[in-house]
PDB file of N, CA and C in Angstrom:
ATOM      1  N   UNK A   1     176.777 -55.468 234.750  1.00  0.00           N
ATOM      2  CA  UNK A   1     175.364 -55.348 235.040  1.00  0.00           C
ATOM      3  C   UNK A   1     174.665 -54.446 234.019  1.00  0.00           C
ATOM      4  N   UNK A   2     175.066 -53.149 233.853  1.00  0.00           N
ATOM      5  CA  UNK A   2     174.923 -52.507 232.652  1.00  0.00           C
ATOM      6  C   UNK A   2     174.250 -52.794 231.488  1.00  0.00           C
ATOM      7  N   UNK A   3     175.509 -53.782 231.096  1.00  0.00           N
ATOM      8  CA  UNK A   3     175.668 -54.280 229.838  1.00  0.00           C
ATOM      9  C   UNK A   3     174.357 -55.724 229.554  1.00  0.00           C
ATOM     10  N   UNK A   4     173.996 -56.027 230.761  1.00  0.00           N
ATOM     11  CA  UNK A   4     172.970 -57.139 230.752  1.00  0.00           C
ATOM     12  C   UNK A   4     172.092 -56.713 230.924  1.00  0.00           C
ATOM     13  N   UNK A   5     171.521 -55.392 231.054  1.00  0.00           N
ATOM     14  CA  UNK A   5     170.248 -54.452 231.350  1.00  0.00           C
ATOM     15  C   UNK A   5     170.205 -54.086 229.738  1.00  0.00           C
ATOM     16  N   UNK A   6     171.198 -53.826 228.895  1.00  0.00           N
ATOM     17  CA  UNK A   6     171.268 -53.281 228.137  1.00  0.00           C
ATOM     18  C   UNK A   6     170.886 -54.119 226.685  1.00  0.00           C
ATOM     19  N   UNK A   7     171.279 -55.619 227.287  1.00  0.00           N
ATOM     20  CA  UNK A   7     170.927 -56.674 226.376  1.00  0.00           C
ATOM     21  C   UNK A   7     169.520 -56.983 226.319  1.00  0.00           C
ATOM     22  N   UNK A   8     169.309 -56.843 227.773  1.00  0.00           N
ATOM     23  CA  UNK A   8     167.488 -57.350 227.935  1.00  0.00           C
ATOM     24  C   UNK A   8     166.595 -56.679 226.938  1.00  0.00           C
ATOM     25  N   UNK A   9     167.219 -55.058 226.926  1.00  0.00           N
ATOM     26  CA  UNK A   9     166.161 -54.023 227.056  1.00  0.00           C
ATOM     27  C   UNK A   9     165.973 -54.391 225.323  1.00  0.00           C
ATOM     28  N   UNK A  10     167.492 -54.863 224.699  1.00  0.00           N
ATOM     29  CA  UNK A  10     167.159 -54.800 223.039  1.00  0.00           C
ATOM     30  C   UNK A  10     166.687 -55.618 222.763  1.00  0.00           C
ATOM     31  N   UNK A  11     167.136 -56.716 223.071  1.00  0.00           N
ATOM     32  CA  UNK A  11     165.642 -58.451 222.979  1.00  0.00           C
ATOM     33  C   UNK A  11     164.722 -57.931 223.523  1.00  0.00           C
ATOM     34  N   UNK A  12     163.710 -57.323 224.467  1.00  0.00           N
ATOM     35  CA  UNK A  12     162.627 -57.063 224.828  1.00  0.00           C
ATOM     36  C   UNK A  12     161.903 -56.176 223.646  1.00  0.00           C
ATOM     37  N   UNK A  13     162.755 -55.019 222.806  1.00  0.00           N
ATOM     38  CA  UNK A  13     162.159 -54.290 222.124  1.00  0.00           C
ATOM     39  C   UNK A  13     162.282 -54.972 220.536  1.00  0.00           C
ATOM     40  N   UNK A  14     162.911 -56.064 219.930  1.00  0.00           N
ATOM     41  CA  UNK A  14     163.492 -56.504 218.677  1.00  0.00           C
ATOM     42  C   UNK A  14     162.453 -57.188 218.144  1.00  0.00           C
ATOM     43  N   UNK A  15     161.550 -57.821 218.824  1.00  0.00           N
ATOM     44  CA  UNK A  15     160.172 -58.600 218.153  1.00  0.00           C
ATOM     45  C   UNK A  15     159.211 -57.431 218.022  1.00  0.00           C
ATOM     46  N   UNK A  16     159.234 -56.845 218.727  1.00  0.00           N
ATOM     47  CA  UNK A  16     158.123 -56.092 218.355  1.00  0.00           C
ATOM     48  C   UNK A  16     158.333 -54.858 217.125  1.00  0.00           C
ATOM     49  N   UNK A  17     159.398 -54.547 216.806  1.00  0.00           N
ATOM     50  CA  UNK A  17     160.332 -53.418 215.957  1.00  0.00           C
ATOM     51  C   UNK A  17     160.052 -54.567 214.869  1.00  0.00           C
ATOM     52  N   UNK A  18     160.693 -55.731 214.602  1.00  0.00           N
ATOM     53  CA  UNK A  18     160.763 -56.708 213.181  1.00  0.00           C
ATOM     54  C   UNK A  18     158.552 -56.736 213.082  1.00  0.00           C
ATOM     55  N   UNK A  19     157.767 -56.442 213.979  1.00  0.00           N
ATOM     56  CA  UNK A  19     156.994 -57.445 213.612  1.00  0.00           C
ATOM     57  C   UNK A  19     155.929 -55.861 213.083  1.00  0.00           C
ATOM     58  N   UNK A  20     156.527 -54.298 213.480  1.00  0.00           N
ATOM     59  CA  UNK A  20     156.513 -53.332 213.066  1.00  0.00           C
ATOM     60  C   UNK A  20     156.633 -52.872 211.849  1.00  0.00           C
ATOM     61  N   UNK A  21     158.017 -53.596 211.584  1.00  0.00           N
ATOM     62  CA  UNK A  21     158.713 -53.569 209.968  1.00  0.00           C
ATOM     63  C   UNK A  21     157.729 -54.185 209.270  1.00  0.00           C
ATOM     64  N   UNK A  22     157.641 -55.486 209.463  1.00  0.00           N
ATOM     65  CA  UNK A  22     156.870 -56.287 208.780  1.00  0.00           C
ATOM     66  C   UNK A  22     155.403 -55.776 208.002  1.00  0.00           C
ATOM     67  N   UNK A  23     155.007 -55.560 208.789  1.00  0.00           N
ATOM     68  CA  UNK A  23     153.682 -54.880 208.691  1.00  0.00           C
ATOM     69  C   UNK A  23     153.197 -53.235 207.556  1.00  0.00           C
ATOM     70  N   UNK A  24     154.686 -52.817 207.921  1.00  0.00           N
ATOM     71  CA  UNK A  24     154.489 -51.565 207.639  1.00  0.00           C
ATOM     72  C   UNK A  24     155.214 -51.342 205.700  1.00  0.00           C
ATOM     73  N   UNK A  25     155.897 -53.020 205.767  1.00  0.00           N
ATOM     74  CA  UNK A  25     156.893 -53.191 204.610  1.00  0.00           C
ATOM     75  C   UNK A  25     155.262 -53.958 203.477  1.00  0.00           C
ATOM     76  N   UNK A  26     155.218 -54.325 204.334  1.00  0.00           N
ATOM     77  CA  UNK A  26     153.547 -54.878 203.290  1.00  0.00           C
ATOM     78  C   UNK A  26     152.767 -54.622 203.369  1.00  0.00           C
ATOM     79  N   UNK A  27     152.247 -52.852 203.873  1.00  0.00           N
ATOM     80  CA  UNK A  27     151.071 -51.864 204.041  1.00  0.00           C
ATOM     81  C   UNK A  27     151.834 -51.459 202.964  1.00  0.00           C
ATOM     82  N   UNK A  28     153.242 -51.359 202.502  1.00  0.00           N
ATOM     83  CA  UNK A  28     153.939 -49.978 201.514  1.00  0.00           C
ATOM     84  C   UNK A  28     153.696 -51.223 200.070  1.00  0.00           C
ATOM     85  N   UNK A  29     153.704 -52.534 200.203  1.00  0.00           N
ATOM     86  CA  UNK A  29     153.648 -53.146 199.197  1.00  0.00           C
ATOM     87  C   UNK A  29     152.344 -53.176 198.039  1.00  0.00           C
ATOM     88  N   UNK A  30     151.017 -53.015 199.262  1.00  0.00           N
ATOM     89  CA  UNK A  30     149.673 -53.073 199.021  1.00  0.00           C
ATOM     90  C   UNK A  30     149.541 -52.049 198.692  1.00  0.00           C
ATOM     91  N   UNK A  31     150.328 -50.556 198.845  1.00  0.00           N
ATOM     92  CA  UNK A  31     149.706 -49.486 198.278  1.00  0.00           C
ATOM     93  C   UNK A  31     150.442 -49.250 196.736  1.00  0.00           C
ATOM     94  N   UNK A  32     151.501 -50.302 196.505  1.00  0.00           N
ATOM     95  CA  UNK A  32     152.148 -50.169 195.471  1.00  0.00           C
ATOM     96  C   UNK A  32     151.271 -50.349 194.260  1.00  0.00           C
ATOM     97  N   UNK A  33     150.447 -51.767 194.813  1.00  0.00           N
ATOM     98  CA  UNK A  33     149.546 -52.376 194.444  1.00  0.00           C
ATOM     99  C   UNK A  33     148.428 -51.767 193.516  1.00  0.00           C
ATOM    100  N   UNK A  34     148.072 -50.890 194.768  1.00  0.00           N
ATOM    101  CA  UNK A  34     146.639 -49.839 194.202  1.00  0.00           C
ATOM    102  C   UNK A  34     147.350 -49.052 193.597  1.00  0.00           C
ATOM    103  N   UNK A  35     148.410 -48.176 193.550  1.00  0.00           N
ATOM    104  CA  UNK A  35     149.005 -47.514 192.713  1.00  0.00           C
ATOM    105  C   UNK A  35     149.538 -47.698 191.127  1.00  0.00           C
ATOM    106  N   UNK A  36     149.552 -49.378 191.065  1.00  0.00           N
ATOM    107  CA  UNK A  36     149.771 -49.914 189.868  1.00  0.00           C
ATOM    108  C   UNK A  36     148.130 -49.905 189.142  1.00  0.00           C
ATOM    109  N   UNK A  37     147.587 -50.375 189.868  1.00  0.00           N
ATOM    110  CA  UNK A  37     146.060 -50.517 189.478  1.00  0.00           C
ATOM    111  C   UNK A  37     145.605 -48.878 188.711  1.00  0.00           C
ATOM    112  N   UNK A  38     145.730 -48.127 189.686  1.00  0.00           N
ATOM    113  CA  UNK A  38     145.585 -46.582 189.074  1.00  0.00           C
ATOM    114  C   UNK A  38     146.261 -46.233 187.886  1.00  0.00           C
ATOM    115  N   UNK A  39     147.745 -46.466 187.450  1.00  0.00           N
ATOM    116  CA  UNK A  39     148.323 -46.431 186.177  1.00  0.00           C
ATOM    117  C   UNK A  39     147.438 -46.969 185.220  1.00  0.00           C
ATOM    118  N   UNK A  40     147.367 -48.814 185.705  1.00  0.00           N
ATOM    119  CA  UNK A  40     146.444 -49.344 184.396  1.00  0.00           C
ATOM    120  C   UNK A  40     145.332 -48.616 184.253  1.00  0.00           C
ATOM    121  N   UNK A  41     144.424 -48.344 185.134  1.00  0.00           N
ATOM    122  CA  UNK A  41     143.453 -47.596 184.466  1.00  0.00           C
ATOM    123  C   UNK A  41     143.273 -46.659 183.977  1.00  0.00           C
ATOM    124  N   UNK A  42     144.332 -45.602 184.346  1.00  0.00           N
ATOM    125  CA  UNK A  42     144.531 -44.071 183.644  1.00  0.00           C
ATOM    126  C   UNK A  42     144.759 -44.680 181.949  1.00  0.00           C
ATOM    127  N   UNK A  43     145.591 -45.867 181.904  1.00  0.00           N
ATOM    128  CA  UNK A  43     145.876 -45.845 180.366  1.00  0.00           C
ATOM    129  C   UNK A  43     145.256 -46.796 179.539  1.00  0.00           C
ATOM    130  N   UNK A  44     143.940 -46.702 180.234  1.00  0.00           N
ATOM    131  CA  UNK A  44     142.716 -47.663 178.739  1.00  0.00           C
ATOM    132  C   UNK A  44     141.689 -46.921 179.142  1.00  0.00           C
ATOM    133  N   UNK A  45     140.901 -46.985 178.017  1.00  0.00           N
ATOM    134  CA  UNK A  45     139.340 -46.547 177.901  1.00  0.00           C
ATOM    135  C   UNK A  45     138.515 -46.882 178.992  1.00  0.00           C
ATOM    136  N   UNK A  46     137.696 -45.682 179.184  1.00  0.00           N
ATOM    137  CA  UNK A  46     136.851 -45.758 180.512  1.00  0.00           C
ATOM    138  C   UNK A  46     135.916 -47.269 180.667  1.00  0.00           C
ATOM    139  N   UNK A  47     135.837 -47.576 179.571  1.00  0.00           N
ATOM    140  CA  UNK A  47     134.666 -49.039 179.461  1.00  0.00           C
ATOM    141  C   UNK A  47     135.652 -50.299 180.136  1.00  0.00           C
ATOM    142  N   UNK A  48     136.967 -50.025 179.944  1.00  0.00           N
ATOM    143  CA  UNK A  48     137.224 -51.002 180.185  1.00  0.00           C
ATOM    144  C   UNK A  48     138.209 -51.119 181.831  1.00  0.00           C
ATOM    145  N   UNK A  49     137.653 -49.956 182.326  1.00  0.00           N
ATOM    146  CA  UNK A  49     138.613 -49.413 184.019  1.00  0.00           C
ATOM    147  C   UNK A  49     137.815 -50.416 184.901  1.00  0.00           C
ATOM    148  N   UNK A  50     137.000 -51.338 185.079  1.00  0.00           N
ATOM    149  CA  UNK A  50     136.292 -52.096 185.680  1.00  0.00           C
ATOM    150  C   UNK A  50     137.232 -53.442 185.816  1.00  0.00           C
ATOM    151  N   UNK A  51     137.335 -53.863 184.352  1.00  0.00           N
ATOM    152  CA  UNK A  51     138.178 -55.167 183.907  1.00  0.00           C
ATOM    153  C   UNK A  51     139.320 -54.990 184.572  1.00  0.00           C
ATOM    154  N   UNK A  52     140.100 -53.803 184.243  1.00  0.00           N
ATOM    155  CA  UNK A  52     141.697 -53.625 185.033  1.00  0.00           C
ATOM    156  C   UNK A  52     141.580 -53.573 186.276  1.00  0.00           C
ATOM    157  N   UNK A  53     140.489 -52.976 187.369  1.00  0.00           N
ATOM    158  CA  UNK A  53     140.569 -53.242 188.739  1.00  0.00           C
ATOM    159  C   UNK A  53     140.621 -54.323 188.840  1.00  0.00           C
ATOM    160  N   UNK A  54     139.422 -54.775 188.594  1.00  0.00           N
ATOM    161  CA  UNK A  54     139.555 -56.801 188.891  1.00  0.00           C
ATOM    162  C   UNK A  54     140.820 -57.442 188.409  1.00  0.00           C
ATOM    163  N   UNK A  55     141.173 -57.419 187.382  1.00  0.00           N
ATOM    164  CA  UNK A  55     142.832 -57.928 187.207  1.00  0.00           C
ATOM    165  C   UNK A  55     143.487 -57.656 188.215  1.00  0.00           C
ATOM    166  N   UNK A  56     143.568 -56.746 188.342  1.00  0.00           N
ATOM    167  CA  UNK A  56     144.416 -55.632 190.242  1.00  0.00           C
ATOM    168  C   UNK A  56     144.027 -56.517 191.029  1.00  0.00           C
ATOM    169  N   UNK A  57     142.633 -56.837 191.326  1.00  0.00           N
ATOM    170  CA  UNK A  57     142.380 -57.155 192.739  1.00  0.00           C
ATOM    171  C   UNK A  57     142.871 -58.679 192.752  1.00  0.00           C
ATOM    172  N   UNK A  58     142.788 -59.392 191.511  1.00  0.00           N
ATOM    173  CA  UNK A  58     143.146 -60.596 191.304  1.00  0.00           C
ATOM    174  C   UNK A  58     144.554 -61.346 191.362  1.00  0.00           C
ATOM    175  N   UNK A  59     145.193 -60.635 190.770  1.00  0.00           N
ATOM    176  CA  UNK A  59     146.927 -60.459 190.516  1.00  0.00           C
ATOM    177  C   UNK A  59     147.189 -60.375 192.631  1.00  0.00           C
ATOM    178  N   UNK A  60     146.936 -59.186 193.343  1.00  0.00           N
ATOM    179  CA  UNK A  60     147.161 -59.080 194.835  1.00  0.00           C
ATOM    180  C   UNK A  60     146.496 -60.786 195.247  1.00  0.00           C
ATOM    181  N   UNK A  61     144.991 -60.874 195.237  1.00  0.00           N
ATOM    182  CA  UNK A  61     144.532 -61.984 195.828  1.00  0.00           C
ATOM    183  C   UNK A  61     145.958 -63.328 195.211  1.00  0.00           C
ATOM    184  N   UNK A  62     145.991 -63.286 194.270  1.00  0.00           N
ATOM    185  CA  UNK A  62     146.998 -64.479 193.522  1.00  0.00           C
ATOM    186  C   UNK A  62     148.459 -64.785 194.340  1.00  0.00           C
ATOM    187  N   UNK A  63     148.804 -63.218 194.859  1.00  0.00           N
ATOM    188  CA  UNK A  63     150.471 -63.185 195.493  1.00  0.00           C
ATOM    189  C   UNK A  63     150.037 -63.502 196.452  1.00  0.00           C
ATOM    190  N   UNK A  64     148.832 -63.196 197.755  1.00  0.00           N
ATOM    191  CA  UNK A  64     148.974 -63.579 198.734  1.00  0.00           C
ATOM    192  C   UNK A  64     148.877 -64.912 198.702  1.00  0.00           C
ATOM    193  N   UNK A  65     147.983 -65.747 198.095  1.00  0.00           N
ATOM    194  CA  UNK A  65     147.852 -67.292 197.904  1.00  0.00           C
ATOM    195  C   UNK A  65     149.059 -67.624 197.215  1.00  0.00           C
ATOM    196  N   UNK A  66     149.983 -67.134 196.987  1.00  0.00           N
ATOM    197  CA  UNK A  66     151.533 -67.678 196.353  1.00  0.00           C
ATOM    198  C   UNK A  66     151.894 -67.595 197.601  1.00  0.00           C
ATOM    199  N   UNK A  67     151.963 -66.436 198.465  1.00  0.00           N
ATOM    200  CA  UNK A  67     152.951 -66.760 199.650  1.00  0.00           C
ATOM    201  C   UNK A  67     152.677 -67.999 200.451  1.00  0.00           C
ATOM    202  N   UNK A  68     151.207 -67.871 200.669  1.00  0.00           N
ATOM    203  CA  UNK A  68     150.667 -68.483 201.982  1.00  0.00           C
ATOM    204  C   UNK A  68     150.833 -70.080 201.248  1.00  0.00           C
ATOM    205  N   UNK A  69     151.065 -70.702 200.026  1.00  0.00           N
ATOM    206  CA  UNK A  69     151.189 -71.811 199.727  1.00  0.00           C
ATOM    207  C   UNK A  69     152.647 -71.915 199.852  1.00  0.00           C
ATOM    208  N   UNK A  70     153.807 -71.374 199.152  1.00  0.00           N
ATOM    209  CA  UNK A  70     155.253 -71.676 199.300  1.00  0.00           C
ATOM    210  C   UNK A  70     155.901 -70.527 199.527  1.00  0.00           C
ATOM    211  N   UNK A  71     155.292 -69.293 199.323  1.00  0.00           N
ATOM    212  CA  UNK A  71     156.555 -68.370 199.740  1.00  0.00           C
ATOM    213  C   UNK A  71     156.897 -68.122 201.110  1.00  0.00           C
ATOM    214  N   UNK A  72     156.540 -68.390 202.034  1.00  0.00           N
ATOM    215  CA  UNK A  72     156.801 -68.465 203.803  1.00  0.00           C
ATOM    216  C   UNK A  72     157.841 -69.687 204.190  1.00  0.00           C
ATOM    217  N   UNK A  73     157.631 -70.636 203.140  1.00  0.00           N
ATOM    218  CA  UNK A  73     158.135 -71.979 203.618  1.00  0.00           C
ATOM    219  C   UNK A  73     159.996 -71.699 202.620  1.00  0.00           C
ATOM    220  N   UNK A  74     159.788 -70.951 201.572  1.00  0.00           N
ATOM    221  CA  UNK A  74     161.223 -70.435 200.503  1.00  0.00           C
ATOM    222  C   UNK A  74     162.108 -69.857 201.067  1.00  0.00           C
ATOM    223  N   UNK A  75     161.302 -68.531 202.028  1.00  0.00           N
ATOM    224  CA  UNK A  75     161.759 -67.419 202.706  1.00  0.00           C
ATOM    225  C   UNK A  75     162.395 -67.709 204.113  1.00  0.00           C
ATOM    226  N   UNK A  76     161.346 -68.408 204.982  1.00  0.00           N
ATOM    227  CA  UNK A  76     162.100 -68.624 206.149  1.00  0.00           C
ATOM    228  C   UNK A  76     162.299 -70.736 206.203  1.00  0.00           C
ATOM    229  N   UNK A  77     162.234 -71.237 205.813  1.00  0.00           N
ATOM    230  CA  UNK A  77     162.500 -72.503 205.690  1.00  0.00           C
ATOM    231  C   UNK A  77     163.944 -72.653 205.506  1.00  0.00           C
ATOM    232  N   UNK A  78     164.537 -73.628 206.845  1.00  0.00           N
ATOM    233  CA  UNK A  78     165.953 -73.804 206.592  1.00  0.00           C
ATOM    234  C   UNK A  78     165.912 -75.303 206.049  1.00  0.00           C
ATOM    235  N   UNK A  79     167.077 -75.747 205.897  1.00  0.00           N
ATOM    236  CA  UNK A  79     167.518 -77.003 205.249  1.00  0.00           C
ATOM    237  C   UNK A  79     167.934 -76.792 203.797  1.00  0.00           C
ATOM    238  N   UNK A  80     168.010 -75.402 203.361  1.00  0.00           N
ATOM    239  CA  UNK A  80     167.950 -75.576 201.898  1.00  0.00           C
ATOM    240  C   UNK A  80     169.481 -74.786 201.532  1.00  0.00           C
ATOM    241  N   UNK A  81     169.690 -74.238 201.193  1.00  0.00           N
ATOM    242  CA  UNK A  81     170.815 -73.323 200.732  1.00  0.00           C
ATOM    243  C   UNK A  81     170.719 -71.686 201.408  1.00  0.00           C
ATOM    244  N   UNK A  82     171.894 -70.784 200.810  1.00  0.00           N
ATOM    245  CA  UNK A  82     171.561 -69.557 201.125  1.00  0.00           C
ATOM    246  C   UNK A  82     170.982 -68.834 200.674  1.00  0.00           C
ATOM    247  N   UNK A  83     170.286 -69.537 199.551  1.00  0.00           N
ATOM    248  CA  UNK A  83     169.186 -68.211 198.547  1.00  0.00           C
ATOM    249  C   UNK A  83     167.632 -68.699 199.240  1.00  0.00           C
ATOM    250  N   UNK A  84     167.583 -70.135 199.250  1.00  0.00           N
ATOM    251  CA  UNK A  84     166.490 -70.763 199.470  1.00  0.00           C
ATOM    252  C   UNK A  84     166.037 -71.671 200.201  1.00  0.00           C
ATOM    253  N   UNK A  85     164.661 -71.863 201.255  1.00  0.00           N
ATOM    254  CA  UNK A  85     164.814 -72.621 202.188  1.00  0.00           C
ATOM    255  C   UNK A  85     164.022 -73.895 201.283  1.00  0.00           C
ATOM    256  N   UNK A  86     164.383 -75.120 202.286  1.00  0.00           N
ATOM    257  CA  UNK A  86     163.453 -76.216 201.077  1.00  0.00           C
ATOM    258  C   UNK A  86     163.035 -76.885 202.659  1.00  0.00           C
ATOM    259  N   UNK A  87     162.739 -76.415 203.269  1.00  0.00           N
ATOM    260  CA  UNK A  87     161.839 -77.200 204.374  1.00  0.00           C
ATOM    261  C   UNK A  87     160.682 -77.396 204.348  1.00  0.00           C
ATOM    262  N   UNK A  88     160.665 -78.796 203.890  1.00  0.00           N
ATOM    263  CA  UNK A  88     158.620 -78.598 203.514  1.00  0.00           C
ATOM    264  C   UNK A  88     157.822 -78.805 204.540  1.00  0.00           C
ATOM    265  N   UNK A  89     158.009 -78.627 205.674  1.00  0.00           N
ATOM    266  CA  UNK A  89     157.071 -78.866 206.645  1.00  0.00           C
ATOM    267  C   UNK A  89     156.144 -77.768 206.337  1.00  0.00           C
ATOM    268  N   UNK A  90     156.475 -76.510 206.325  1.00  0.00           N
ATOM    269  CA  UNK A  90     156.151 -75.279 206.402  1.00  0.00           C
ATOM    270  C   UNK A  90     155.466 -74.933 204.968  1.00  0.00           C
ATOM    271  N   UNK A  91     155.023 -75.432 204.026  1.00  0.00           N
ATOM    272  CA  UNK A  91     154.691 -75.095 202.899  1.00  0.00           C
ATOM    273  C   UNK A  91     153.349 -75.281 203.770  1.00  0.00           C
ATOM    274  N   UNK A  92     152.190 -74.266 203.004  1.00  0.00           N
ATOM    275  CA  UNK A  92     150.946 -74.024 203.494  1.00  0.00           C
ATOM    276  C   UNK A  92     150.603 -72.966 204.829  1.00  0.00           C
ATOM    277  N   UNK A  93     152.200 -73.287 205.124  1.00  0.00           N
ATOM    278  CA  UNK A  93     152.122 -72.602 206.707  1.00  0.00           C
ATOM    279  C   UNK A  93     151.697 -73.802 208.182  1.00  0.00           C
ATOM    280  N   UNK A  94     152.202 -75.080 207.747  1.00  0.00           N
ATOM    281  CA  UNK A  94     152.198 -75.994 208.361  1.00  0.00           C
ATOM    282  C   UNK A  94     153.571 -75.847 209.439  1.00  0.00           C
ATOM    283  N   UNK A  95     152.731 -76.378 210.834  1.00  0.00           N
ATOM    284  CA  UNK A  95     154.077 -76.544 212.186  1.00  0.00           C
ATOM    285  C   UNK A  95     154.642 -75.000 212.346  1.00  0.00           C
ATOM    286  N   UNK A  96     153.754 -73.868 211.762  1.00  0.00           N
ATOM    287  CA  UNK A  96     154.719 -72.764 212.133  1.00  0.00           C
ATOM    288  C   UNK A  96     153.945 -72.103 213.083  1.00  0.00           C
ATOM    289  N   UNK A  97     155.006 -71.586 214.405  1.00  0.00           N
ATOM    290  CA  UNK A  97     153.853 -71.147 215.587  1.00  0.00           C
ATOM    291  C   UNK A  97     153.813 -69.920 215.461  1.00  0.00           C
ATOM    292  N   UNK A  98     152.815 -69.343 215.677  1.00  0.00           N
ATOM    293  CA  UNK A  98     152.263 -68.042 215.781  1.00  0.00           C
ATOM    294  C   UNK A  98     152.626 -66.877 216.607  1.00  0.00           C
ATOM    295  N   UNK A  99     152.890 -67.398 218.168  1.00  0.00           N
ATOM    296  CA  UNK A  99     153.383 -66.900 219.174  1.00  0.00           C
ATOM    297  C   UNK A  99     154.591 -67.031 219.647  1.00  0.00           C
ATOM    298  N   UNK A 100     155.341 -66.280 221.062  1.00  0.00           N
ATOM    299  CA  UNK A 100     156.143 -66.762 221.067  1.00  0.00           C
ATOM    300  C   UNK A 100     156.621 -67.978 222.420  1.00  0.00           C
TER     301      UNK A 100
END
């Protein structure tokens, strides 16, 4: 009995801990982001710290539209091998449910 109280309690807490991670693994990615952006601009001329943000903001806008077109469908898409998923339903983010 224990041991099945004990199972519940870690499936009850495991979606919400991964969906914690998640979040908190690509809040640390986005600040990598702005932190790269800050390098480039420390190392060019003030005229041109405008141009390098927008590259910054462009390069981030570019990865998220890489994921949301194939990297969701690479990452968790089965049918494919162990490096890579090739399930194309899921490219775009097609048939994938939201909830649980």
């Amino acid at each position: 009995e224990a041991a099945a109280v004990t199972t519940a309690l870690i499936l009850e807490i495991t979606a919400p801990v991964n969906t914690f991670y998640l979040l908190f693994a690509g809040t640390l990615v986005f600040f990598m982001q702005v932190g790269f952006a800050m390098l480039c601009a420390g190392s060019v001329r003030q005229k041109n710290v405008k141009n390098i943000m927008l590259k910054n903001l462009l390069d981030a806008c570019g990865g998220a539209i890489g994921f949301f077109v194939c990297g969701y469908a690479f990452a968790q898409g089965g049918g494919g091998n162990k490096f890579i998923g090739s399930e194309g339903r899921w490219f775009f983010l097609q048939d994938v449910s939201l909830g649980a």
